[in-house]
N, C-alpha and C. Protein backbone atom coordinates (compact mmCIF):
# COMPACT_ATOMS: atom_id res chain seq x y z
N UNK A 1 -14.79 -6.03 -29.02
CA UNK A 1 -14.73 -5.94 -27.58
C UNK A 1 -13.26 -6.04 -27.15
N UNK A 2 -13.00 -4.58 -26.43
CA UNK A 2 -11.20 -4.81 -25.94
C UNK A 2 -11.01 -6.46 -24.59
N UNK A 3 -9.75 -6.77 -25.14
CA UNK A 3 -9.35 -7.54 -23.77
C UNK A 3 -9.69 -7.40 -22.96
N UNK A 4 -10.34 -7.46 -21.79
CA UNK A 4 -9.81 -7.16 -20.44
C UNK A 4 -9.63 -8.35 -19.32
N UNK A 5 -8.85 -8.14 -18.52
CA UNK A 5 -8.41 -9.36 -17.69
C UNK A 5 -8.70 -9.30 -16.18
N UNK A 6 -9.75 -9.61 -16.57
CA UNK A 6 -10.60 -9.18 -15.22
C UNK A 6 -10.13 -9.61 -13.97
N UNK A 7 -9.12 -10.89 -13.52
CA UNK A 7 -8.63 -11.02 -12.28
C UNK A 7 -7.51 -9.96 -11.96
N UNK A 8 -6.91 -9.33 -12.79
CA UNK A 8 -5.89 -8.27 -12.76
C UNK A 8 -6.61 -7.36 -12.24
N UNK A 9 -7.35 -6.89 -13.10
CA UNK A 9 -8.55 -5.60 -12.61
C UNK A 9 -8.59 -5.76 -10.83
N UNK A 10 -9.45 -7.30 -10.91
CA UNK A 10 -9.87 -7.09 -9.54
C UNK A 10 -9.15 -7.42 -8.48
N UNK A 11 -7.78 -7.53 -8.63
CA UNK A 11 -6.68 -7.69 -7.45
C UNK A 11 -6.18 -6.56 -7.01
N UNK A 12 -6.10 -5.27 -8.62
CA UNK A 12 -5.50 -4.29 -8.12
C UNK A 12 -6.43 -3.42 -6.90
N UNK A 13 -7.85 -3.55 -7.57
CA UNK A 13 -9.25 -3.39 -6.47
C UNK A 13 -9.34 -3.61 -5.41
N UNK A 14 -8.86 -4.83 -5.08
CA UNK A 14 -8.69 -5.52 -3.74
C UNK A 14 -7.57 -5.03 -3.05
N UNK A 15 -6.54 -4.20 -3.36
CA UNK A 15 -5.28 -3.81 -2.96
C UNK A 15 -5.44 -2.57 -2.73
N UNK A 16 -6.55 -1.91 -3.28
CA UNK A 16 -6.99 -0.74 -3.22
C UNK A 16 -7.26 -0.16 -1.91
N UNK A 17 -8.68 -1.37 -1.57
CA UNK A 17 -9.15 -1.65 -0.33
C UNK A 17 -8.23 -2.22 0.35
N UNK A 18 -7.45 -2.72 0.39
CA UNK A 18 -6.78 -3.22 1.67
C UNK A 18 -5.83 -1.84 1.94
N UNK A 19 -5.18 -1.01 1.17
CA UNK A 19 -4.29 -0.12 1.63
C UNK A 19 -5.42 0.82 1.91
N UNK A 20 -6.34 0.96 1.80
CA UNK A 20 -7.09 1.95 2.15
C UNK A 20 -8.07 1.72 3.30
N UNK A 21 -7.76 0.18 3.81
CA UNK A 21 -8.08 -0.35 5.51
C UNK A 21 -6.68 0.00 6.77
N UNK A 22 -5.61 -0.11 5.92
CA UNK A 22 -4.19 -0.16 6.71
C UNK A 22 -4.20 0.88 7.30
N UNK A 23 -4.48 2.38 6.14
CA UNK A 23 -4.48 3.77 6.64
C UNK A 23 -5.62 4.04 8.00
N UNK A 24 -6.47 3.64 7.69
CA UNK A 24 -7.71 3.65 8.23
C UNK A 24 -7.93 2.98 9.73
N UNK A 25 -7.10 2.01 9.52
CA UNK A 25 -7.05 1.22 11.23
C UNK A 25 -5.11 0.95 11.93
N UNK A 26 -4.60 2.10 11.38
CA UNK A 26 -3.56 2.47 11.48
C UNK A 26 -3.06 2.33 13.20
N UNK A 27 -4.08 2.77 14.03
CA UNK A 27 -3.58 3.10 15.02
C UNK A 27 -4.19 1.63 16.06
N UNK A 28 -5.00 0.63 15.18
CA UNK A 28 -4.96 -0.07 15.68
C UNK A 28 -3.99 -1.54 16.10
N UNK A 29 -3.12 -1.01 14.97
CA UNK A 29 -1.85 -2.19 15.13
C UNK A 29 -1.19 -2.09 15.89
N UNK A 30 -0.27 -3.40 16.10
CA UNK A 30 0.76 -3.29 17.15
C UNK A 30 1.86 -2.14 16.30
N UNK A 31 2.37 -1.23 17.70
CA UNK A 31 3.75 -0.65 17.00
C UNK A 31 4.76 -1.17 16.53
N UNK A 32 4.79 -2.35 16.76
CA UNK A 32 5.91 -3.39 16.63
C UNK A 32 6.20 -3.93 15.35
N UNK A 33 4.38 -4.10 14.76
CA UNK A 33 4.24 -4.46 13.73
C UNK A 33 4.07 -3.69 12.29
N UNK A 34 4.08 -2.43 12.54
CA UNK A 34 3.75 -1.36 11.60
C UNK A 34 4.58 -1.31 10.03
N UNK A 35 5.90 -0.62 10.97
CA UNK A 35 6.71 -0.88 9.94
C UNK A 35 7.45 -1.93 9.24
N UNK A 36 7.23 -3.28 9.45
CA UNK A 36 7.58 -4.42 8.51
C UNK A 36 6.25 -4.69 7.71
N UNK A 37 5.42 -4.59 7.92
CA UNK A 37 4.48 -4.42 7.42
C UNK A 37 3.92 -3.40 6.18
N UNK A 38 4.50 -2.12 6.49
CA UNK A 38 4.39 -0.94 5.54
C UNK A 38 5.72 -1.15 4.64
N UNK A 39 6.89 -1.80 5.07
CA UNK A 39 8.21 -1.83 4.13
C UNK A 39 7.40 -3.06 3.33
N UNK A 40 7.03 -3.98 3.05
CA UNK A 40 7.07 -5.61 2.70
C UNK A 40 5.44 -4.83 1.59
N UNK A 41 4.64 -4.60 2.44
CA UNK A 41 3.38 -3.92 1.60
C UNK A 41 3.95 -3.27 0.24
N UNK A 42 4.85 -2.12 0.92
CA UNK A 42 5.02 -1.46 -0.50
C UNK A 42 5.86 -1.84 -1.23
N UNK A 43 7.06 -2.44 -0.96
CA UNK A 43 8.27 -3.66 -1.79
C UNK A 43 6.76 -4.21 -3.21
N UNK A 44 6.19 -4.90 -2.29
CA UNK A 44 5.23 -5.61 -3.60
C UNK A 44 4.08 -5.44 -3.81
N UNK A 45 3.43 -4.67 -3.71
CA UNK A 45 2.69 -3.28 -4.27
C UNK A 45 3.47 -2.54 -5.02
N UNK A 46 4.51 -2.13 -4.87
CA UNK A 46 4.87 -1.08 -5.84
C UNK A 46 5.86 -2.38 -7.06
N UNK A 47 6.27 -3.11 -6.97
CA UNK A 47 6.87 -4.33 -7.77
C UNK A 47 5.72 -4.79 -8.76
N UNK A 48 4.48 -5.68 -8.00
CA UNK A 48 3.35 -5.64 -9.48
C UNK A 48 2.67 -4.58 -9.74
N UNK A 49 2.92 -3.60 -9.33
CA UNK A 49 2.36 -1.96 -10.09
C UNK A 49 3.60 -2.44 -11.43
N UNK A 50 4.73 -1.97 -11.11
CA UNK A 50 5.36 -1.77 -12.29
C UNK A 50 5.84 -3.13 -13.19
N UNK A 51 5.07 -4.20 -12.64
CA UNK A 51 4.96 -5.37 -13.88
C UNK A 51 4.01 -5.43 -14.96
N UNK A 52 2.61 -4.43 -14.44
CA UNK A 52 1.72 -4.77 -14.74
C UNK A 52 0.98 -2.99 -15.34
N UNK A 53 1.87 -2.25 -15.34
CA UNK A 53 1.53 -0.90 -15.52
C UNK A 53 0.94 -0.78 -17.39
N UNK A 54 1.46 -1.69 -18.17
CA UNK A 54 1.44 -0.91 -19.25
C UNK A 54 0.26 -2.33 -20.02
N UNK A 55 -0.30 -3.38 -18.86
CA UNK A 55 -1.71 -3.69 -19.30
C UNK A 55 -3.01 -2.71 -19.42
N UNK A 56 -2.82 -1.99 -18.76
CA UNK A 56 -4.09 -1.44 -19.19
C UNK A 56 -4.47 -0.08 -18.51
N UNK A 57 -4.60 1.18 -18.81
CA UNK A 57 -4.84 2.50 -18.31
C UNK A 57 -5.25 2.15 -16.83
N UNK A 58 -6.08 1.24 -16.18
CA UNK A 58 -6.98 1.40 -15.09
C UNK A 58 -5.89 0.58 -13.87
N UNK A 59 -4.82 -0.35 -14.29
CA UNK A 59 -4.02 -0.75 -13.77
C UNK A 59 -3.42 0.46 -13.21
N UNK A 60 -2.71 0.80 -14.40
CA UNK A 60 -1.78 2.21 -14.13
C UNK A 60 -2.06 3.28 -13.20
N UNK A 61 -3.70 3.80 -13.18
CA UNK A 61 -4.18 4.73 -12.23
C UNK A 61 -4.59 3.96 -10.79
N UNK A 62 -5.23 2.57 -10.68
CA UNK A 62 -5.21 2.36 -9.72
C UNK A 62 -3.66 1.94 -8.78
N UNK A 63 -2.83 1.53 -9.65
CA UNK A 63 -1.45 1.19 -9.16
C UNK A 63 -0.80 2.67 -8.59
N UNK A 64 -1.02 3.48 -8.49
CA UNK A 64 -0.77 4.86 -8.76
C UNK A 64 -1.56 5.46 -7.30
N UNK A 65 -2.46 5.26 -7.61
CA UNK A 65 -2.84 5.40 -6.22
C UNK A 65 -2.60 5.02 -4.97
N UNK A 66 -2.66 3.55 -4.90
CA UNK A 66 -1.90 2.48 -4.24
C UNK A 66 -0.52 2.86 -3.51
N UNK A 67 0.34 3.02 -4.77
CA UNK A 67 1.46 3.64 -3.94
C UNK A 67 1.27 4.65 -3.16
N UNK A 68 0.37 5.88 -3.59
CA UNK A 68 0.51 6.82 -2.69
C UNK A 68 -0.27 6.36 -1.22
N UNK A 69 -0.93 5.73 -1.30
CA UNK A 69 -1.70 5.23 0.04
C UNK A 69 -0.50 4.25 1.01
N UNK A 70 0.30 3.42 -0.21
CA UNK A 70 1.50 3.22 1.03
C UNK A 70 2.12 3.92 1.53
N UNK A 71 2.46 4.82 0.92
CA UNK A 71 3.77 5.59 0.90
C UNK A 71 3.11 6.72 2.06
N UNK A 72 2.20 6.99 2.05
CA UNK A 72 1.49 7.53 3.50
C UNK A 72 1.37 6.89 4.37
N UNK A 73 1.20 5.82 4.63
CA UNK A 73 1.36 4.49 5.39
C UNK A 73 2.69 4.51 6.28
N UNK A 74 3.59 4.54 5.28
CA UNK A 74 5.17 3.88 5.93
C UNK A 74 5.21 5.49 6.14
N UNK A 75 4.77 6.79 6.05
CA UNK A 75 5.76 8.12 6.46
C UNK A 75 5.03 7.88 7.66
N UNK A 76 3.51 7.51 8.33
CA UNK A 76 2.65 7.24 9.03
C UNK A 76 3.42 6.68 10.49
N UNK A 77 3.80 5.53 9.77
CA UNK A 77 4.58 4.19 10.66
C UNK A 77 5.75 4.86 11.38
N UNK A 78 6.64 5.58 10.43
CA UNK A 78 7.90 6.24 10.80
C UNK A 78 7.92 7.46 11.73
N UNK A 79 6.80 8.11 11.34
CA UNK A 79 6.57 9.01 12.14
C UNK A 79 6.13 8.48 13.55
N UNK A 80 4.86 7.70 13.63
CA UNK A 80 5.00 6.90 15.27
C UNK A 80 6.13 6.35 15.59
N UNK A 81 6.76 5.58 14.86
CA UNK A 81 8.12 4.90 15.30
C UNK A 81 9.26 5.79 16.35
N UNK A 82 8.95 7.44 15.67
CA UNK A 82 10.07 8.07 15.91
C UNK A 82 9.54 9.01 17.57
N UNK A 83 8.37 8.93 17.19
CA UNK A 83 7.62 8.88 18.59
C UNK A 83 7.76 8.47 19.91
N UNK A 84 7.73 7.38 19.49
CA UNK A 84 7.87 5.89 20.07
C UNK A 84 9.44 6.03 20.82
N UNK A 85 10.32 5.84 19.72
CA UNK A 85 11.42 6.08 20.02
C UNK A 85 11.77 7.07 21.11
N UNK A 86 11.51 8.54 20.54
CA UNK A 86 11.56 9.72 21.72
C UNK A 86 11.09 9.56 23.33
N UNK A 87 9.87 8.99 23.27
CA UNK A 87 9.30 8.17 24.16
C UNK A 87 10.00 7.62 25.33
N UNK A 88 11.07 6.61 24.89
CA UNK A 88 11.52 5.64 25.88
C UNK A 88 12.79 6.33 25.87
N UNK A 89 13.46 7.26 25.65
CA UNK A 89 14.61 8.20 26.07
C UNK A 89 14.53 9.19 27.33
């Protein structure tokens, strides 16, 4: 029976779902709060992705995903931001 380390498994799971609530209720946050939120998310999201990438194939693909769900997130954020910005000019 291989290793497996099942609280690893299920954090990256849980990170899964949470970036895949952020996208999802996106427009319900404050604007204020978006982008420190999407910078700090993906800083460490993408930091234990690549601590933890070469435990185990399912890390790697869900870490992988993850990023891309931030990384849509913060172009998300930036793009309202710049909105926002235009906005009050």
């Amino acid at each position: 029976m291989p290793n497996v380390d099942g609280m690893l498994i299920s954090s990256f799971i849980i990170d899964l779902i949470i970036s895949i609530e952020y996208v999802m209720e996106a427009k319900k946050i404050s604007i204020n709060g978006k982008l420190p939120i999407a910078l700090t998310k993906l800083i460490g999201d993408t930091c234990a992705w690549i601590y933890y990438m070469e435990s185990s194939a399912f890390v790697l693909i869900i870490g992988g995903v993850v990023l891309l769900f931030n990384l849509f997130y913060l172009a998300y954020c930036l793009e309202e931001n710049s909105m926002h910005q235009k906005g009050k000019k």
